[in-house]
N, C-alpha and C. Protein backbone atom coordinates (compact mmCIF):
# COMPACT_ATOMS: atom_id res chain seq x y z
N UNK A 1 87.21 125.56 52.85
CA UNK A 1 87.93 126.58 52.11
C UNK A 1 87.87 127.88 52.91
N UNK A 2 88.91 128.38 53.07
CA UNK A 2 88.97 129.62 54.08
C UNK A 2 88.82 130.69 53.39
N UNK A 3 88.30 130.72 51.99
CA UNK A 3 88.04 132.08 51.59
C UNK A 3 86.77 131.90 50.31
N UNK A 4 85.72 132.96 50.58
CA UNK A 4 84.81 133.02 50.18
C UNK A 4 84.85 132.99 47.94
N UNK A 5 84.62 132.47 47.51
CA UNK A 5 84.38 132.63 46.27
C UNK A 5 83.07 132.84 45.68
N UNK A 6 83.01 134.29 44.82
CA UNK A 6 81.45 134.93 44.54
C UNK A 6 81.39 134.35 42.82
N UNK A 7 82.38 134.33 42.22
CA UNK A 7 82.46 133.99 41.00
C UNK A 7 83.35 133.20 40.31
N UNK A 8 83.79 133.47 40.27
CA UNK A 8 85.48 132.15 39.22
C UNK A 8 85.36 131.15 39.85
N UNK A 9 85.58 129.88 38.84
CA UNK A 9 85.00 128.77 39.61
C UNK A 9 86.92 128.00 39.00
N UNK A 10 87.51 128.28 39.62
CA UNK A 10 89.52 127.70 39.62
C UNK A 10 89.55 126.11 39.46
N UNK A 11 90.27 125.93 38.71
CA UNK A 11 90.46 124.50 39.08
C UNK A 11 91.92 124.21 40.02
N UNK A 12 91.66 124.15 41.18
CA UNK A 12 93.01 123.46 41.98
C UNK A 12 94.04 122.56 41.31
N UNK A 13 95.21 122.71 41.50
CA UNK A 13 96.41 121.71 41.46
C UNK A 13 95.73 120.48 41.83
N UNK A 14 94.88 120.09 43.14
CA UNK A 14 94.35 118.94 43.51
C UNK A 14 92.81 118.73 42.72
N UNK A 15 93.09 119.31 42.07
CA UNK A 15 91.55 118.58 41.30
C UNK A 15 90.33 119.51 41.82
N UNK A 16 90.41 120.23 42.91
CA UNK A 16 89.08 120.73 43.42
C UNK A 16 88.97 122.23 42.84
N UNK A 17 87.34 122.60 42.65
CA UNK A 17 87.43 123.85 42.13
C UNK A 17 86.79 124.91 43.27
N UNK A 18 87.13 125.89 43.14
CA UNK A 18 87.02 127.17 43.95
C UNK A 18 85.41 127.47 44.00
N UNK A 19 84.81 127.41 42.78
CA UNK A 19 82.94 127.60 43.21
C UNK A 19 82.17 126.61 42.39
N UNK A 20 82.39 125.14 42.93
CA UNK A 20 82.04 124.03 41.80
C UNK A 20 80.31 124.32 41.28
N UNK A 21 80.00 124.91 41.91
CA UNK A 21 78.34 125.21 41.49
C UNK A 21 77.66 126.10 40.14
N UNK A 22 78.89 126.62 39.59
CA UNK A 22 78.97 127.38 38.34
C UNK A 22 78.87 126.59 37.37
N UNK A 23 78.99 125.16 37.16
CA UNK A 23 78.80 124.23 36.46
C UNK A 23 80.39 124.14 35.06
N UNK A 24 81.02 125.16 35.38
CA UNK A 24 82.40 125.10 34.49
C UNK A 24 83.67 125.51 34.93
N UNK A 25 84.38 125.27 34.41
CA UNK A 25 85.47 126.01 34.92
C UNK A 25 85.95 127.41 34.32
N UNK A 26 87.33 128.36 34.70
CA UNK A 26 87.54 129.20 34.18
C UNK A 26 88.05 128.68 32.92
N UNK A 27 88.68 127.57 32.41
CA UNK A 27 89.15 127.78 31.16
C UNK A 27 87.83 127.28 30.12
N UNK A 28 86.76 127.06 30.28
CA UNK A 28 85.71 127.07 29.47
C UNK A 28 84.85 128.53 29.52
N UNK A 29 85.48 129.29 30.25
CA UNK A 29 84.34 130.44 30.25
C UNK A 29 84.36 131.11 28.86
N UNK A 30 83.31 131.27 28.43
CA UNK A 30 83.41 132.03 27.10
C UNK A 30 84.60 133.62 26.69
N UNK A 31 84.76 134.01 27.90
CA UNK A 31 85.47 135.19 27.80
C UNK A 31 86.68 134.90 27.64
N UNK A 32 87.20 133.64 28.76
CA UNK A 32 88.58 133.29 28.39
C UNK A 32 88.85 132.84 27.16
N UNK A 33 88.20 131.70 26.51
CA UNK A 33 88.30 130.82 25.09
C UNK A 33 88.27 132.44 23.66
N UNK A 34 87.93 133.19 24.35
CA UNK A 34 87.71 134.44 23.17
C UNK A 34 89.03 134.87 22.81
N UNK A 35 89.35 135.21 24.28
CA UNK A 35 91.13 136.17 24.75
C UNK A 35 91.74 135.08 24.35
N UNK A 36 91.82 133.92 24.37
CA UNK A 36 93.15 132.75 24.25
C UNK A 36 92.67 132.59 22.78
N UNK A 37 92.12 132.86 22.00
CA UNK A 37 91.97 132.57 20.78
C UNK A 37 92.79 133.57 20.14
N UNK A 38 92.52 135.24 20.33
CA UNK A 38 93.41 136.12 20.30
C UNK A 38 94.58 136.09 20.55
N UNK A 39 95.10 135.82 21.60
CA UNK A 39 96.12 135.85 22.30
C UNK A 39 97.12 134.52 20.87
N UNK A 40 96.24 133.30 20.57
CA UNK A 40 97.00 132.15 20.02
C UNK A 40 96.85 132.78 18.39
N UNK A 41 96.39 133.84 17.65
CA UNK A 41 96.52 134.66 16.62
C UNK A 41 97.57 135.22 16.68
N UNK A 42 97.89 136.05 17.79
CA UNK A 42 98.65 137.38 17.88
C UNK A 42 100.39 137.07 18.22
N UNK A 43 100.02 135.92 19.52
CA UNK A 43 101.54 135.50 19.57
C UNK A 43 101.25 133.88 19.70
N UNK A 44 101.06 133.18 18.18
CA UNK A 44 101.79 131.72 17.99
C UNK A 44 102.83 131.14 18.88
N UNK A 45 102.39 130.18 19.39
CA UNK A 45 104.06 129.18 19.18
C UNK A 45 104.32 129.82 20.78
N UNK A 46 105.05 129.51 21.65
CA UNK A 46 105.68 129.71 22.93
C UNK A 46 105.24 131.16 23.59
N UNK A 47 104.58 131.07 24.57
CA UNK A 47 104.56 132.12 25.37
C UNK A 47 105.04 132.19 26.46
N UNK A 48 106.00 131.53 26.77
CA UNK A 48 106.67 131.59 28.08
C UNK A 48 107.49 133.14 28.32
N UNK A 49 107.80 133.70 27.06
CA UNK A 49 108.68 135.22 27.15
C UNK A 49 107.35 136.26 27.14
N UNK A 50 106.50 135.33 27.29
CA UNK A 50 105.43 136.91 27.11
C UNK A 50 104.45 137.50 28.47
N UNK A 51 103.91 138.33 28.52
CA UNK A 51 103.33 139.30 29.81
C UNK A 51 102.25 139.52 29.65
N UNK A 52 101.16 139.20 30.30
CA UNK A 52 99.94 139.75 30.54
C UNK A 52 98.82 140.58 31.54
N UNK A 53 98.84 141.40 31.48
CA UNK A 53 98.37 141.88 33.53
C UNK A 53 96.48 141.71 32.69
N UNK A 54 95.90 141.41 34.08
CA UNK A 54 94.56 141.37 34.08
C UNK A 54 93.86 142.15 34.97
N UNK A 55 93.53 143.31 34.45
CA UNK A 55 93.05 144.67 35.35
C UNK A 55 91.87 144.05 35.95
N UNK A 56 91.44 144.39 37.14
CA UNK A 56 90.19 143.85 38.00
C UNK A 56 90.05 142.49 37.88
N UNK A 57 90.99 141.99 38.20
CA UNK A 57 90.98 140.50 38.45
C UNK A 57 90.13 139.82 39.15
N UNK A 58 89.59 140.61 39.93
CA UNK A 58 88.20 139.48 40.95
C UNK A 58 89.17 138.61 41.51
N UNK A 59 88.98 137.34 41.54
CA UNK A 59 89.34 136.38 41.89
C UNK A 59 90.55 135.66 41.69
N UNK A 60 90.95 136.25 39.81
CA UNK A 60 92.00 135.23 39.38
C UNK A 60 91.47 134.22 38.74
N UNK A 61 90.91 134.15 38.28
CA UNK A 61 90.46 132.99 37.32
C UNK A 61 90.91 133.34 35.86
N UNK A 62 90.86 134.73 35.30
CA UNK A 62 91.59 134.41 34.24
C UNK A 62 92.81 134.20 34.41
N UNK A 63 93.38 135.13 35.76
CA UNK A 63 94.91 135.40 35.20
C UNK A 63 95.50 133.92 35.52
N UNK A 64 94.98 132.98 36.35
CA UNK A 64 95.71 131.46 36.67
C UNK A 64 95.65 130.97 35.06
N UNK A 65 94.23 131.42 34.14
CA UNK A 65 94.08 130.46 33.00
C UNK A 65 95.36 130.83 31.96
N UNK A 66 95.67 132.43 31.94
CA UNK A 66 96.81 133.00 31.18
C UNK A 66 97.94 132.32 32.28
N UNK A 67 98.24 131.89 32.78
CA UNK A 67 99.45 131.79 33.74
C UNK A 67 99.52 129.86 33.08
N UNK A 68 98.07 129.73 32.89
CA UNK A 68 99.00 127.90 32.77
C UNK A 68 98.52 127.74 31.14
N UNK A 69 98.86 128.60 30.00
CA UNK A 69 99.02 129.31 28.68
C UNK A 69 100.34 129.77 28.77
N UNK A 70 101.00 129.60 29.92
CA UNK A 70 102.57 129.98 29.73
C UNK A 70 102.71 131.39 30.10
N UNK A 71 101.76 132.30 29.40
CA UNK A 71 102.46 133.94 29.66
C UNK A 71 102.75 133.93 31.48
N UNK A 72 103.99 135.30 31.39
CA UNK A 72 103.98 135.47 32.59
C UNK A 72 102.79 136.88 33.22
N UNK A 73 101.61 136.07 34.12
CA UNK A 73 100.76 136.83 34.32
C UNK A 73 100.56 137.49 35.85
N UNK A 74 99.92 138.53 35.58
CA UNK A 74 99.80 139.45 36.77
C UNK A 74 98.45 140.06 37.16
N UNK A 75 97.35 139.62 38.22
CA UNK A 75 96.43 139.96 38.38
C UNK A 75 96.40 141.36 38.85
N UNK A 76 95.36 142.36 38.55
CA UNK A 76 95.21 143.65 39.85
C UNK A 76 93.89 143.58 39.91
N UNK A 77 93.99 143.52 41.44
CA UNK A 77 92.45 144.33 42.04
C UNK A 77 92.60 145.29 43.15
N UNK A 78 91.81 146.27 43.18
CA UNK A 78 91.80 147.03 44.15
C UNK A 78 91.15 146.41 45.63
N UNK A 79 90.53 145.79 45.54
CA UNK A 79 89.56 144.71 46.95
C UNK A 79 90.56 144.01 47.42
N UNK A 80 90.56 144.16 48.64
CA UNK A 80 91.47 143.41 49.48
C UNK A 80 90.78 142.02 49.79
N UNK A 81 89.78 141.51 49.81
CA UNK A 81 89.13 140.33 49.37
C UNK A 81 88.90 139.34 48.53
N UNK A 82 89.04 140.86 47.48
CA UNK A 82 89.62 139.54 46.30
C UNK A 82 91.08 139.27 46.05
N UNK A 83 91.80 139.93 46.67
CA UNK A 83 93.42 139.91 46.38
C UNK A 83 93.67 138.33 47.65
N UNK A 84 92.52 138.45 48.28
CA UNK A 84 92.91 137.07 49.67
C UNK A 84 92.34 136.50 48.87
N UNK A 85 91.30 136.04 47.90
CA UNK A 85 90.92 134.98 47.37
C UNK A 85 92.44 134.22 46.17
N UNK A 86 92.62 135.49 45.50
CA UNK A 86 93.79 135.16 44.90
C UNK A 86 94.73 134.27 45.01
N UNK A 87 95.55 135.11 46.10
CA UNK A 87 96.77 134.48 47.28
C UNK A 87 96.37 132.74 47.18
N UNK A 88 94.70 132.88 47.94
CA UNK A 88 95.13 131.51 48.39
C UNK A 88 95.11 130.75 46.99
N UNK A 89 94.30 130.75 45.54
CA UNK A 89 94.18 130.36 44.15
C UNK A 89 95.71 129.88 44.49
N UNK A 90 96.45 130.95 44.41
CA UNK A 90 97.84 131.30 43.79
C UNK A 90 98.94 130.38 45.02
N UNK A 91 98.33 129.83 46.05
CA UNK A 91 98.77 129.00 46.98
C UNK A 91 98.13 127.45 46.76
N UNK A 92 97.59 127.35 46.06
CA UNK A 92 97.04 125.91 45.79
C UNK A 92 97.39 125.63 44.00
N UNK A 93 98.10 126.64 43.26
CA UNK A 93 98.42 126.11 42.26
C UNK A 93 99.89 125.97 41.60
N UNK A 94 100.43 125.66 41.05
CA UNK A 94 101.85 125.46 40.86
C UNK A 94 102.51 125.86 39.56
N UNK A 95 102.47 127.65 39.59
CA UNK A 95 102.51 128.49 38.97
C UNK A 95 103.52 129.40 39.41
N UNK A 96 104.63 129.66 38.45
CA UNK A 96 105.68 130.45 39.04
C UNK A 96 105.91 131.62 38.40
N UNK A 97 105.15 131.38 37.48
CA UNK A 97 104.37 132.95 36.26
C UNK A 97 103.46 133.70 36.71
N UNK A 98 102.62 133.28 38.12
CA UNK A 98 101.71 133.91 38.28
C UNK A 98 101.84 134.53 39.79
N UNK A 99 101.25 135.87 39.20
CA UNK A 99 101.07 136.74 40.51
C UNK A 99 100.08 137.97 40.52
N UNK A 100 99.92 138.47 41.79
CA UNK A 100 98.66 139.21 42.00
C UNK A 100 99.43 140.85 42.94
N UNK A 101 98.71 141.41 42.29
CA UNK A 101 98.81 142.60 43.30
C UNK A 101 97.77 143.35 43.40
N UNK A 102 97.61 144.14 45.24
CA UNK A 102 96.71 144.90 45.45
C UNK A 102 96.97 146.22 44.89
N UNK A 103 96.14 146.86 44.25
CA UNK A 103 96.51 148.10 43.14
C UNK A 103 95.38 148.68 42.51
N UNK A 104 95.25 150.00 42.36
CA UNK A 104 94.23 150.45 42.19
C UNK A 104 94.64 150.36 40.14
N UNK A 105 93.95 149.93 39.23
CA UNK A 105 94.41 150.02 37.92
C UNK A 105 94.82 151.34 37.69
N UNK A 106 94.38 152.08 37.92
CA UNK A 106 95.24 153.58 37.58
C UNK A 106 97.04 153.82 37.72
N UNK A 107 97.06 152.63 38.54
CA UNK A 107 98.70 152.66 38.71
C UNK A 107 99.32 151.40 38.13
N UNK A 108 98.71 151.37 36.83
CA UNK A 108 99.00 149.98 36.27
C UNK A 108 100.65 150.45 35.49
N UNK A 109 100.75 151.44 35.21
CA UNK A 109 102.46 152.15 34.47
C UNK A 109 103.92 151.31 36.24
N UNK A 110 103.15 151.55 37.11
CA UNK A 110 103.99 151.13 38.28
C UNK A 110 104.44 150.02 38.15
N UNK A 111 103.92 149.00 37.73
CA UNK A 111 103.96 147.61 37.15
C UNK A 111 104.58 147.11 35.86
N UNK A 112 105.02 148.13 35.48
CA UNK A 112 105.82 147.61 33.68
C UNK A 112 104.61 147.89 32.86
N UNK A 113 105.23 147.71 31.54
CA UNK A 113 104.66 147.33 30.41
C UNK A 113 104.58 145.30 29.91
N UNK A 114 103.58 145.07 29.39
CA UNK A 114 102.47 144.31 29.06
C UNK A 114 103.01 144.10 27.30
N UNK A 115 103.02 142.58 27.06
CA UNK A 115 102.97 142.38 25.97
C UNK A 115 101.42 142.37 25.23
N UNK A 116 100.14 141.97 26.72
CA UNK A 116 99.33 141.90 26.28
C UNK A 116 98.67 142.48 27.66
N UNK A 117 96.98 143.10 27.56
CA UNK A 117 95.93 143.67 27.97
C UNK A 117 95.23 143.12 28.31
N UNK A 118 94.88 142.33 29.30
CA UNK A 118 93.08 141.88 29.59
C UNK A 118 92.44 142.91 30.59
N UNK A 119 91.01 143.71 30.45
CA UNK A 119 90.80 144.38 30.88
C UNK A 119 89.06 144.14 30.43
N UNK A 120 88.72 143.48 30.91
CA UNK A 120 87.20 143.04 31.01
C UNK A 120 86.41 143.00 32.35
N UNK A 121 85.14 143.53 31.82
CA UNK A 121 84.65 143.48 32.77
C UNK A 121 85.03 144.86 34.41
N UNK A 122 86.01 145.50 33.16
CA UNK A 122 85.98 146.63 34.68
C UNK A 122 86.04 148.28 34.07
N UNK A 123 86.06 147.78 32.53
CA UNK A 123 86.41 149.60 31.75
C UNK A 123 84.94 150.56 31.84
N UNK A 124 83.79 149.98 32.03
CA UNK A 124 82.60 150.65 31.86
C UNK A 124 82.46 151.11 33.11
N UNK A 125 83.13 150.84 33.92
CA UNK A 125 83.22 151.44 35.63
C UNK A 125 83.98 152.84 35.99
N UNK A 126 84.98 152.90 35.27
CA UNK A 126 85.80 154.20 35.07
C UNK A 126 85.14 155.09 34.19
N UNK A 127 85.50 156.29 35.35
CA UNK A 127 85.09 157.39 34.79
C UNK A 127 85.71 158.36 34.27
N UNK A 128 86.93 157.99 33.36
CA UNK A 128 87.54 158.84 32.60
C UNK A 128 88.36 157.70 31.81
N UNK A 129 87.24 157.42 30.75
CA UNK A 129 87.46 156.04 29.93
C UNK A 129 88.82 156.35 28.96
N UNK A 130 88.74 157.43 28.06
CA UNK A 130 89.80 157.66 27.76
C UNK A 130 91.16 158.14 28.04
N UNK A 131 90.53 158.93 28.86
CA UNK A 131 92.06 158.96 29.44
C UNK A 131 92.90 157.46 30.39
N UNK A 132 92.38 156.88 30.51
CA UNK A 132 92.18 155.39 30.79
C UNK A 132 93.16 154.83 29.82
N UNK A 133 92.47 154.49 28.45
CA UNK A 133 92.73 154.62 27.43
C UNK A 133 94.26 154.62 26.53
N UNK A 134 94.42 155.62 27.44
CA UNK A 134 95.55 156.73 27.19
C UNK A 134 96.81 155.97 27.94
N UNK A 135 96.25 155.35 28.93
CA UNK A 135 97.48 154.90 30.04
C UNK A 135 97.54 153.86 29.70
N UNK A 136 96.82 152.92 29.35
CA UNK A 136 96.52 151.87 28.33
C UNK A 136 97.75 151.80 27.28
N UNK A 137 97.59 152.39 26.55
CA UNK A 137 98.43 152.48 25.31
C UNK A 137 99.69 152.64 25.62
N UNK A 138 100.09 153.54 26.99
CA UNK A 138 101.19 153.23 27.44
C UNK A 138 101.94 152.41 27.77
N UNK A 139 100.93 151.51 28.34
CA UNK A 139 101.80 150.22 29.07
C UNK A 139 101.73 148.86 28.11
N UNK A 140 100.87 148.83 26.91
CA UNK A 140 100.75 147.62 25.96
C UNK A 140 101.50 148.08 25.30
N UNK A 141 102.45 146.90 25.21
CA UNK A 141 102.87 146.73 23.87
C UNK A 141 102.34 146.25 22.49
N UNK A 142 101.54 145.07 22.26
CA UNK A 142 101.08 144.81 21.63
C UNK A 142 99.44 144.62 21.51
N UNK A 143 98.75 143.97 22.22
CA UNK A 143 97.35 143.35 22.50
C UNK A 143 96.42 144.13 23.90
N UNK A 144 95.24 144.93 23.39
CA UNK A 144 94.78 144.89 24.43
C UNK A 144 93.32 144.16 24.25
N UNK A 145 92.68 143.72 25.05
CA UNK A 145 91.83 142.75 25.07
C UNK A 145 90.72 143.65 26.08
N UNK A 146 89.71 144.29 25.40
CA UNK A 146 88.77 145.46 26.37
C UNK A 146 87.70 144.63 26.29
């Protein structure tokens, strides 16, 4: 595998996973099964018309799990390391909903508006939470998932 994986453990199109030593995959991780529980409250029934960006994506492990849930999803990370771990995720799976960009979240308005929010795991890092917040509310339409 030509690119290092620190966390998300992907399941490949071919069966193989990205960090098999985690003992699960991303769609058993407790964080995802939380958000897709939400997500299957909020919008029932077909998500193929719907949008999700996943601020600090790391790796992509959620946003592939929202991407084969149908929404059309969009990773951001600012790491150019993890945006190459992505790519290649996003080159070994057969997903035409899913995509990644290098982007600092502050310029998440550049990107559209969001039917839905995943933003875990990176809001306690910013240092101007509400006003954060603020830009937040701008770009969801419906669901944000902090």
């Amino acid at each position: 595998m030509p690119v290092s994986f620190t966390s998300h453990n992907i399941r490949l199109d071919d069966g193989s996973y990205t960090k098999p030593d985690v003992g699960y995959s991303m769609d058993q991780h407790p964080w995802f099964l939380a958000a897709k529980r939400i997500l299957d409250a909020t919008f029932p029934g077909d998500k193929r018309p719907l949008s999700i960006v996943d601020l600090g994506c790391l790796e992509g492990g959620y946003t592939v799990e929202f991407a084969r849930l149908g929404l059309h999803a969009l990773g951001i990370d600012v790491r150019e390391l993890n945006i190459e771990a992505c790519r290649y995720v996003q080159s070994k799976v057969n997903l035409p909903n899913l995509e990644f960009a290098r982007d600092d979240v502050w310029n998440i308005a550049a990107h559209g508006t969001f039917d839905a929010v995943f933003c875990c795991g990176l809001f306690y890092h910013l240092d101007k939470p509400r006003e954060f917040l603020s830009l937040l509310s701008r770009v969801t339409k419906r669901l944000l998932i902090l």
